[in-house]
N, C-alpha and C. Protein backbone atom coordinates (compact mmCIF):
# COMPACT_ATOMS: atom_id res chain seq x y z
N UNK A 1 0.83 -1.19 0.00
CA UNK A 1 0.00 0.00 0.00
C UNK A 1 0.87 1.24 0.00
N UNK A 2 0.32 2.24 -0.72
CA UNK A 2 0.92 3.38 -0.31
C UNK A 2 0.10 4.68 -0.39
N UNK A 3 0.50 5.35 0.40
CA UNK A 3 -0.58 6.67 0.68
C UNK A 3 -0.10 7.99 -0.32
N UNK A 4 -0.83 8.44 -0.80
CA UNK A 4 -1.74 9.82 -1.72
C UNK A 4 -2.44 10.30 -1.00
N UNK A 5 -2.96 11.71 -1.70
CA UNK A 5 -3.86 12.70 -1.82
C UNK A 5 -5.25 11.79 -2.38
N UNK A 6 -6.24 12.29 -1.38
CA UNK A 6 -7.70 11.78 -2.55
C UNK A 6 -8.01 12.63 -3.57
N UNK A 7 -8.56 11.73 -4.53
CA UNK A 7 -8.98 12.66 -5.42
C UNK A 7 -10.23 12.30 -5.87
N UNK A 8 -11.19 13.21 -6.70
CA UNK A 8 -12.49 13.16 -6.86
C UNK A 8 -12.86 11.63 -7.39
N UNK A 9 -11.68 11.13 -8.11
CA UNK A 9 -11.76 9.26 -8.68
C UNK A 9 -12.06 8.79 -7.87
N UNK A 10 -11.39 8.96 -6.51
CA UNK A 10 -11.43 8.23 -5.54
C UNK A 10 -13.07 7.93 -4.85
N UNK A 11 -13.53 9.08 -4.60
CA UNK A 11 -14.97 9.48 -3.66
C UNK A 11 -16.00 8.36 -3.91
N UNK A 12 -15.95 7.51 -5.00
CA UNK A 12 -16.88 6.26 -4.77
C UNK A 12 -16.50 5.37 -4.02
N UNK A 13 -15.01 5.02 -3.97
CA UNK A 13 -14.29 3.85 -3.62
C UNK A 13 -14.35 4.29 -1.74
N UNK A 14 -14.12 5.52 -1.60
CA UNK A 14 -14.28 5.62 -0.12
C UNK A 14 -15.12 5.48 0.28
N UNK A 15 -16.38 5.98 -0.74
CA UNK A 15 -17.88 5.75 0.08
C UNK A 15 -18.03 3.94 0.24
N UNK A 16 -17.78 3.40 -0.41
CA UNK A 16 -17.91 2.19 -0.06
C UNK A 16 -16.89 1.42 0.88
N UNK A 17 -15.78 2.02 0.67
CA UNK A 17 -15.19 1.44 1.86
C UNK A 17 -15.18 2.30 3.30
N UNK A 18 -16.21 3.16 3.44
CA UNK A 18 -16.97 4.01 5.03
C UNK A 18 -17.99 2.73 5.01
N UNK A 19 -18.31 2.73 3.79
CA UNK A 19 -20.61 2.04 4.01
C UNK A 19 -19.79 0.38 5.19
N UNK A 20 -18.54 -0.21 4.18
CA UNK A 20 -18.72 -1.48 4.81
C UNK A 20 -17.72 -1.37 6.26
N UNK A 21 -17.19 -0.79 6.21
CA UNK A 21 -16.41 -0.45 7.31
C UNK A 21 -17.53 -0.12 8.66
N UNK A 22 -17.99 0.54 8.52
CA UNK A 22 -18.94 1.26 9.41
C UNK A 22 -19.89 -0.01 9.83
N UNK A 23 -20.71 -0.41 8.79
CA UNK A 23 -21.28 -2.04 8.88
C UNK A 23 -20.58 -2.56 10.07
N UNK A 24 -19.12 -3.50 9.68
CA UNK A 24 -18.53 -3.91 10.15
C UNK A 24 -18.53 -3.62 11.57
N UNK A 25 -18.18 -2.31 11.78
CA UNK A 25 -17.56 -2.05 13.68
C UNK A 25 -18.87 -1.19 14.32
N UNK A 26 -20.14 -1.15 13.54
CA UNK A 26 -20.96 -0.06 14.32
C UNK A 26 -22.32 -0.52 14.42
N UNK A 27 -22.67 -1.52 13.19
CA UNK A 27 -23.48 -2.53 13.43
C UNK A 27 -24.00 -3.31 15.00
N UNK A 28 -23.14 -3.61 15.19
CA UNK A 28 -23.23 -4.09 16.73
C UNK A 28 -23.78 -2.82 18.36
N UNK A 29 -23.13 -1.47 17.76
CA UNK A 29 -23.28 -0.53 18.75
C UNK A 29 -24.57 0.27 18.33
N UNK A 30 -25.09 0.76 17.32
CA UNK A 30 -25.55 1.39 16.76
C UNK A 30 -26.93 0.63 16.25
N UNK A 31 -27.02 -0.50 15.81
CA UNK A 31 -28.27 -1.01 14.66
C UNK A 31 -27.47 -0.62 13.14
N UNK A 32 -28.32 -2.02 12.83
CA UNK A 32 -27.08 -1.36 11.09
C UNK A 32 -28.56 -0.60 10.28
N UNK A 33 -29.70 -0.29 10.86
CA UNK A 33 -30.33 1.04 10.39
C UNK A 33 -29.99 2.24 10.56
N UNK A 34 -29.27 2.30 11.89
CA UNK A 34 -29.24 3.66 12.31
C UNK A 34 -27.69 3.73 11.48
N UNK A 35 -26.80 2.98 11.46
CA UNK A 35 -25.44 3.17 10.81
C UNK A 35 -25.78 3.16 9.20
N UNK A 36 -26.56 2.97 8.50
CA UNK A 36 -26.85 2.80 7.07
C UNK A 36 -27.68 4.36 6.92
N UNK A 37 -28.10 5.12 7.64
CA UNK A 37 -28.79 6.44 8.19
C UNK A 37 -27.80 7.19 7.96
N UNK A 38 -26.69 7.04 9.37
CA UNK A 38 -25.52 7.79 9.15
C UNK A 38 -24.36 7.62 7.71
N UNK A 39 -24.52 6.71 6.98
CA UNK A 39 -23.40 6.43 6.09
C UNK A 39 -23.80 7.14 5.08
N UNK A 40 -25.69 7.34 4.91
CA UNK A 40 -25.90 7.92 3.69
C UNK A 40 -25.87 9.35 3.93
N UNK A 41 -25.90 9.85 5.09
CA UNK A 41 -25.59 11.22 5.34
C UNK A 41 -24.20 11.65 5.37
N UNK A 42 -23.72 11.35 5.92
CA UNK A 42 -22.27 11.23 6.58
C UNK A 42 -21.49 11.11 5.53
N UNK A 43 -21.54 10.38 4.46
CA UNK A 43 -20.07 9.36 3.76
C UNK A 43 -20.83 9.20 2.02
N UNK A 44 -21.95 10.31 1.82
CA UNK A 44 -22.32 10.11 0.76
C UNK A 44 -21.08 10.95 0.25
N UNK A 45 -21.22 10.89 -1.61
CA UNK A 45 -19.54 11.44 -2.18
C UNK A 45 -20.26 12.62 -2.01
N UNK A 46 -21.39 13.49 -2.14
CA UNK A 46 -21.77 14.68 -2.02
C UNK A 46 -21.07 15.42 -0.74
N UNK A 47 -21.11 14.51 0.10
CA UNK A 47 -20.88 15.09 1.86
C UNK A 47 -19.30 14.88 1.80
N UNK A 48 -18.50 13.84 0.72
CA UNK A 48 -16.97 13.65 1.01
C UNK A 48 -16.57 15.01 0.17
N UNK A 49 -17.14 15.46 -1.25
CA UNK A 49 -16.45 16.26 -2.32
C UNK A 49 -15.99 17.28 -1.41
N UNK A 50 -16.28 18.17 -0.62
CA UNK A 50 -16.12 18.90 0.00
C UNK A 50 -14.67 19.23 0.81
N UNK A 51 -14.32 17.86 1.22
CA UNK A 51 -13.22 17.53 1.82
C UNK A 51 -11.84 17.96 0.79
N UNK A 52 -12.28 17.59 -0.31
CA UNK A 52 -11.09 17.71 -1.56
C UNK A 52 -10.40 18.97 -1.11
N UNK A 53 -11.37 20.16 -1.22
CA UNK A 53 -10.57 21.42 -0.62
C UNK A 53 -10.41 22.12 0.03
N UNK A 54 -10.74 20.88 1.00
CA UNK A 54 -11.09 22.02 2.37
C UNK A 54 -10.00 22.58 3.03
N UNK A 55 -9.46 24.11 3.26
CA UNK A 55 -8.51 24.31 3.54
C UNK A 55 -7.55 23.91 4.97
N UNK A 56 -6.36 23.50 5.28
CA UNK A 56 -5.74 23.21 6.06
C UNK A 56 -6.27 22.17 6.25
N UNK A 57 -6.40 20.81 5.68
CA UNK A 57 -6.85 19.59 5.78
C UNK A 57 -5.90 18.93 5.10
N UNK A 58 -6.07 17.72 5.23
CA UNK A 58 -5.14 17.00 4.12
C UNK A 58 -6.20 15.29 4.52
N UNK A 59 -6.82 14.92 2.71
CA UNK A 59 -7.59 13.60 2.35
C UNK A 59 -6.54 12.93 1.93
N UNK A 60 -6.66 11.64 2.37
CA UNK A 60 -5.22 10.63 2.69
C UNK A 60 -6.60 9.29 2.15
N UNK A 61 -5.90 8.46 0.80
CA UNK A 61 -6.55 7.18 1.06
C UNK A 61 -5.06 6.40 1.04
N UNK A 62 -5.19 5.05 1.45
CA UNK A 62 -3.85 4.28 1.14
C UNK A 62 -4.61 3.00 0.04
N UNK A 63 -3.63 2.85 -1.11
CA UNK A 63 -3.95 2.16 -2.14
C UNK A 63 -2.83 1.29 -2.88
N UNK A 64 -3.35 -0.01 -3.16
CA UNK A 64 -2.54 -0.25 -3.37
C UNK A 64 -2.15 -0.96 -4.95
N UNK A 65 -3.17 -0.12 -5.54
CA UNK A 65 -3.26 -0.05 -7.12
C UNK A 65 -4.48 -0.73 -7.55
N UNK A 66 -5.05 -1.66 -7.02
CA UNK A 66 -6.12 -2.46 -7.48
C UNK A 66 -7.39 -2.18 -6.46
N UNK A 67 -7.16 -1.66 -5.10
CA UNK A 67 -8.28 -1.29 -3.98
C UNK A 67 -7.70 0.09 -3.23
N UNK A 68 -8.45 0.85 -2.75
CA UNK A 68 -8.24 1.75 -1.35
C UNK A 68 -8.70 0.93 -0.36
N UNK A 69 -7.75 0.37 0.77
CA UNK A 69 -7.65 -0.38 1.94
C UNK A 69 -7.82 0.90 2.70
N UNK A 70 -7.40 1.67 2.82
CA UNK A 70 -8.22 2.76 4.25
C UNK A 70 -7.84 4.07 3.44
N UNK A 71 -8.56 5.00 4.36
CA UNK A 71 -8.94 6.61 4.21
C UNK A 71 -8.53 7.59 5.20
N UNK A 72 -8.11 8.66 5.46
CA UNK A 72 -8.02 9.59 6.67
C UNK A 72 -8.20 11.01 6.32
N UNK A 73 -8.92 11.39 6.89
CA UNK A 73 -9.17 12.82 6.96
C UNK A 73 -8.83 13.57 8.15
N UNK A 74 -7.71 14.60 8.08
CA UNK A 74 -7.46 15.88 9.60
C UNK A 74 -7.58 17.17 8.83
N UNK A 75 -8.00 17.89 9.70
CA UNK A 75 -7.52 19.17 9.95
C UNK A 75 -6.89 19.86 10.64
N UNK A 76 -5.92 21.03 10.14
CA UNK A 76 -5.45 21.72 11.56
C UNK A 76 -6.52 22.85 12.02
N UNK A 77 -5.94 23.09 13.14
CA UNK A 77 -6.78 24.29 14.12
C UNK A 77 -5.97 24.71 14.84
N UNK A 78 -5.87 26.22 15.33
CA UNK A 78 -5.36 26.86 16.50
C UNK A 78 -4.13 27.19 15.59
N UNK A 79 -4.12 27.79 14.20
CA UNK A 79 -3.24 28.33 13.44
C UNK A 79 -1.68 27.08 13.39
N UNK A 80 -2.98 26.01 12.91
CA UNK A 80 -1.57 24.75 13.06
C UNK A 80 -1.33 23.98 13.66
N UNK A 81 -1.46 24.74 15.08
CA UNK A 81 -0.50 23.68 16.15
C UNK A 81 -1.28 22.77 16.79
N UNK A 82 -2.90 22.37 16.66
CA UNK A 82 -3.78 21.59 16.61
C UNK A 82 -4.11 20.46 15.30
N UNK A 83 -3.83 18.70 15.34
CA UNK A 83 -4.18 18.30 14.16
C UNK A 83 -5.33 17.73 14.65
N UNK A 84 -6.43 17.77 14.05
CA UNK A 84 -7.43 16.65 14.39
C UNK A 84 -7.79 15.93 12.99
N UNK A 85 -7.81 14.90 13.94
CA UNK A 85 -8.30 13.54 12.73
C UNK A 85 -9.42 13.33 13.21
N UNK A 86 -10.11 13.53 12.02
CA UNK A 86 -11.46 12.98 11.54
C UNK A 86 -12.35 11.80 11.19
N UNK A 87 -11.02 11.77 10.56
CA UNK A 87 -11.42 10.13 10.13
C UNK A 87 -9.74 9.46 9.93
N UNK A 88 -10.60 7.98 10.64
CA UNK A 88 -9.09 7.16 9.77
C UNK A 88 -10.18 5.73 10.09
N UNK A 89 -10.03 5.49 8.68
CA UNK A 89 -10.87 3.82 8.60
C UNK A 89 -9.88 3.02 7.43
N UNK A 90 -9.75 1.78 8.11
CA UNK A 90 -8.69 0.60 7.29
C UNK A 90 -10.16 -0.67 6.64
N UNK A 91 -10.62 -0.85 5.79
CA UNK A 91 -10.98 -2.17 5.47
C UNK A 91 -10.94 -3.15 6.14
N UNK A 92 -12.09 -3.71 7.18
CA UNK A 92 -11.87 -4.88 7.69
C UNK A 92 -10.93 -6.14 7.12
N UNK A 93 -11.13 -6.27 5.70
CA UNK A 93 -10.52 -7.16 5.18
C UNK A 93 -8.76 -7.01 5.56
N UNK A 94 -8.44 -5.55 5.84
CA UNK A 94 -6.97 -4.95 5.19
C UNK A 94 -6.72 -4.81 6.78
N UNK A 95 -7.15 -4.88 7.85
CA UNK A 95 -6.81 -4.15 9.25
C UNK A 95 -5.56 -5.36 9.83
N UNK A 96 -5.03 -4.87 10.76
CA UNK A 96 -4.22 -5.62 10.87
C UNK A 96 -2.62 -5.86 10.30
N UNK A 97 -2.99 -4.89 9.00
CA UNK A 97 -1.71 -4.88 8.25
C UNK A 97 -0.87 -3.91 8.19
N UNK A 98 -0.45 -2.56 9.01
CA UNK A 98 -0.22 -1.52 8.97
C UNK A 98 -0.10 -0.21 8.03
N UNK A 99 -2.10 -0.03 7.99
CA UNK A 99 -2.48 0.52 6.48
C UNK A 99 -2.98 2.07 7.68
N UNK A 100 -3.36 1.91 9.04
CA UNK A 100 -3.87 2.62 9.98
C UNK A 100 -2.35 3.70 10.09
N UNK A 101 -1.25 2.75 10.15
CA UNK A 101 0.08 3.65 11.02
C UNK A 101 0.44 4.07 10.18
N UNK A 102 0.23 3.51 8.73
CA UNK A 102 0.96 4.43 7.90
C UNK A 102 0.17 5.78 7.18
N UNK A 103 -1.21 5.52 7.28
CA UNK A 103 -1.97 6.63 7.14
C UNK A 103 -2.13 7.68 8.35
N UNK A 104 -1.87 6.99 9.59
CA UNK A 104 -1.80 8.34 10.24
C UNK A 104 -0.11 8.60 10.95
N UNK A 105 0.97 8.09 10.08
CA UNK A 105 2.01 8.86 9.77
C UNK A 105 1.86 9.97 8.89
N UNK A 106 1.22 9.51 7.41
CA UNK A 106 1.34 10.72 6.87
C UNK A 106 0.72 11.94 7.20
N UNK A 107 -0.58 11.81 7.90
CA UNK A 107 -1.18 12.94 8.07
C UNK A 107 -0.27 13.83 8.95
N UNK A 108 0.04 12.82 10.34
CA UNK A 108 0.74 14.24 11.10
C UNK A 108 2.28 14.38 10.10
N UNK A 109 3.05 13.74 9.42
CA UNK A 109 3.96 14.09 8.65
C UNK A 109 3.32 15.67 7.46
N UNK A 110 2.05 15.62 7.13
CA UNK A 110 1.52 16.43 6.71
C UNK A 110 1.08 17.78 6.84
N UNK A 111 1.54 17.90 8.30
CA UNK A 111 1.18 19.19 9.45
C UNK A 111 2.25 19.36 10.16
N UNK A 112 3.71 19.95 9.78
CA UNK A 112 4.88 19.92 10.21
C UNK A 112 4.94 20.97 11.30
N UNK A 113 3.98 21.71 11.61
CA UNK A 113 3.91 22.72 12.39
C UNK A 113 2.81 22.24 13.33
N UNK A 114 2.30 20.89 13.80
CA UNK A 114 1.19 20.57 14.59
C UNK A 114 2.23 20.17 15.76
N UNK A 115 1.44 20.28 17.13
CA UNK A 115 2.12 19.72 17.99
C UNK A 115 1.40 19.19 18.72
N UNK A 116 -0.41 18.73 18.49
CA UNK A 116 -0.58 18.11 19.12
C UNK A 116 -1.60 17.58 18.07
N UNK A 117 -1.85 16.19 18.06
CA UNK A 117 -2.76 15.43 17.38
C UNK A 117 -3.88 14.55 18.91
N UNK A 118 -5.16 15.17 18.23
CA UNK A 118 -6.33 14.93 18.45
C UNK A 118 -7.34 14.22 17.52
N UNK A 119 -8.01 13.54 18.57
CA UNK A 119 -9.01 13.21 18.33
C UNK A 119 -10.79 12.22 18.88
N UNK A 120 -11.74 11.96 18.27
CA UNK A 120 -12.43 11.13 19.24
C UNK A 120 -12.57 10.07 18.16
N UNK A 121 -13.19 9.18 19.54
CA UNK A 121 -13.40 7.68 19.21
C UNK A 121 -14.37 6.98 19.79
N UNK A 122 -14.93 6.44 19.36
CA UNK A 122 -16.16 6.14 20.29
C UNK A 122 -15.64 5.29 21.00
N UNK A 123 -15.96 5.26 22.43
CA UNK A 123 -15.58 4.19 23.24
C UNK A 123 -16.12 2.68 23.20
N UNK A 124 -17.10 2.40 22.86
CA UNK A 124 -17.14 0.71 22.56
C UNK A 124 -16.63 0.68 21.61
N UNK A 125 -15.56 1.05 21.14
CA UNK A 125 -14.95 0.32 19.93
C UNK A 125 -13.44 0.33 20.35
N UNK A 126 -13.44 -0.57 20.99
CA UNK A 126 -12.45 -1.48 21.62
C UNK A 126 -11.60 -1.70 21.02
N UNK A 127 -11.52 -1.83 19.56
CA UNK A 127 -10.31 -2.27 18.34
C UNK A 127 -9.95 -0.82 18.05
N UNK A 128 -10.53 0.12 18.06
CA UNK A 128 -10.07 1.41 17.34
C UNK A 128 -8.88 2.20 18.78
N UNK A 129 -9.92 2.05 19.70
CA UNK A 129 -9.25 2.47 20.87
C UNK A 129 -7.89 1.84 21.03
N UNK A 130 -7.69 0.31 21.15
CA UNK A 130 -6.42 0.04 21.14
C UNK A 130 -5.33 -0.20 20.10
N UNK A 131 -6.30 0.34 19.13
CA UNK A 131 -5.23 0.91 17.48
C UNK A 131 -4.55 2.55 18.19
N UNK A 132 -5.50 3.03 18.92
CA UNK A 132 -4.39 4.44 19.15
C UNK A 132 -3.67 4.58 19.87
N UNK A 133 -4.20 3.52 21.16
CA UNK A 133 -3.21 3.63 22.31
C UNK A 133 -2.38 3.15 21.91
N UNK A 134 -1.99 2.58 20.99
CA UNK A 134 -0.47 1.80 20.62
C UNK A 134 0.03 2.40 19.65
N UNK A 135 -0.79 3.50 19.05
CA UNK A 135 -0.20 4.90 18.31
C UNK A 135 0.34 6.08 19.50
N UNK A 136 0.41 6.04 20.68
CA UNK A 136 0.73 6.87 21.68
C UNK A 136 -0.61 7.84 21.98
N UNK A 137 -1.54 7.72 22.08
CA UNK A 137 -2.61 8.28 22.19
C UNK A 137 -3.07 8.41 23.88
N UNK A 138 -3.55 8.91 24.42
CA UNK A 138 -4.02 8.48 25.65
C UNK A 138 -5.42 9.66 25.49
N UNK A 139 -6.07 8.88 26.44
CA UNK A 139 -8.01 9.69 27.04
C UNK A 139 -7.22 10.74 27.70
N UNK A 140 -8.26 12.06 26.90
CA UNK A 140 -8.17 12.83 27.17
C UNK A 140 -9.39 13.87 27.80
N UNK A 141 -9.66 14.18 28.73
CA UNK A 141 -11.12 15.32 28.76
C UNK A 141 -12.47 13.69 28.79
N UNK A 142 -11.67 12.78 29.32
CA UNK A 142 -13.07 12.16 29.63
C UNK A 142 -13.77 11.32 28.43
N UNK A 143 -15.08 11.19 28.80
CA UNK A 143 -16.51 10.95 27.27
C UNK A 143 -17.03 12.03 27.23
N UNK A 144 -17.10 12.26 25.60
CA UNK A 144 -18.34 13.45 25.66
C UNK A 144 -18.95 12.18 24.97
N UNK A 145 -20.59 13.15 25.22
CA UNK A 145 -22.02 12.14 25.00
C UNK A 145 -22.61 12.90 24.06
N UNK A 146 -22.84 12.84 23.03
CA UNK A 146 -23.58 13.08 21.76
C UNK A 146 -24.56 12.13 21.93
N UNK A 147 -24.24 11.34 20.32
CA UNK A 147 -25.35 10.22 20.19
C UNK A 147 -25.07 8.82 20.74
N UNK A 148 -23.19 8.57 21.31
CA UNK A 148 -22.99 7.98 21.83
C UNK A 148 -21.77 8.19 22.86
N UNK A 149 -21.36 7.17 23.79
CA UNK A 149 -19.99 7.78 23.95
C UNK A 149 -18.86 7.88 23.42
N UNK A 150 -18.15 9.46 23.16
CA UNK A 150 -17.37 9.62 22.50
C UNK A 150 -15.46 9.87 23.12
N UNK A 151 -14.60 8.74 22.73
CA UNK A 151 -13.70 8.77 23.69
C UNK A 151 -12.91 10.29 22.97
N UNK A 152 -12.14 10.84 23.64
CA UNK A 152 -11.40 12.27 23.21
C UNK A 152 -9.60 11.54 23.57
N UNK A 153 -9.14 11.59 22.43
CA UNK A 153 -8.06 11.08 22.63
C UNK A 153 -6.78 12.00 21.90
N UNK A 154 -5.35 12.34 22.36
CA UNK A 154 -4.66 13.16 22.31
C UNK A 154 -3.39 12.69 22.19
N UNK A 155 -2.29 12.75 21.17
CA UNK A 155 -0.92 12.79 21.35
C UNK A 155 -0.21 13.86 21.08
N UNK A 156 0.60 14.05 21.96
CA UNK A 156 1.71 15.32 21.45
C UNK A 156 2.53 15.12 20.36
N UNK A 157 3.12 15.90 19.64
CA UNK A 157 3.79 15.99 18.45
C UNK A 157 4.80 16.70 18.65
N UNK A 158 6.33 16.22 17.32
CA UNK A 158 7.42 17.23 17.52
C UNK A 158 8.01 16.75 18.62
């Protein structure tokens, strides 16, 4: 695999690899109505195009010529020195293979002026959570409670 820029080619291939991804790890927490709700809102290419230019962001898929195995989306904030990730989803099929570390190498490699990378995670998701803590991540500020609980997780940078 190797990681790029997304590009508008891309925006079908991600939507389908959010729809089954999401299936996969949210199905169980969520209902796969209420996650098939959120995917068509959330992860339609209408709701991704946007991302293409959104400023101080950087769309990351990793590919490895024949599939996109995962996706990541950050932004900075606080004139930089804030990265938050948005998204980072690997292909159930592809997890396991270090398609996660190398996509969220590039992002903070992508924000040379960030010094701290953020982000949330929902807390029953037990596999995502201990994908970051072993990225150096630790709970930060608790759960916030939206629609579910949301873990807030933080590494320093630099």
């Amino acid at each position: 695999m190797f990681v790029r820029t997304a590009s508008e080619r891309d925006l079908g291939a991600i939507r389908s690899l959010l729809i089954e991804t999401w299936h996969a790890t949210y199905d169980a927490i969520y209902g796969p109505d209420r996650v098939t709700e959120i995917t068509d809102q959330w992860n339609s290419v209408s709701a991704l195009t946007p991302r293409l230019t959104c400023p101080n962001s950087e769309f990351l898929v990793a590919d490895d010529g024949k599939e996109i195995g995962g996706m990541a989306f950050a932004v900075s904030e606080d004139g930089g020195a804030t990265v938050v990730l948005r998204q980072l989803y690997v292909l159930p099929r592809q997890q396991g293979r270090g398609i996660g570390g190398l996509l969220l190498d590039e992002v903070i490699e992508s924000f040379p002026e960030g010094r701290l990378i953020r982000l949330e995670v929902e807390s029953a998701n037990g596999r995502a959570v201990a994908f970051f803590e072993g990225q150096g991540f630790v709970a930060s500020g608790g759960v916030r409670h939206s629609d579910a609980g949301m873990l807030v997780m933080e590494r320093p940078l630099g």
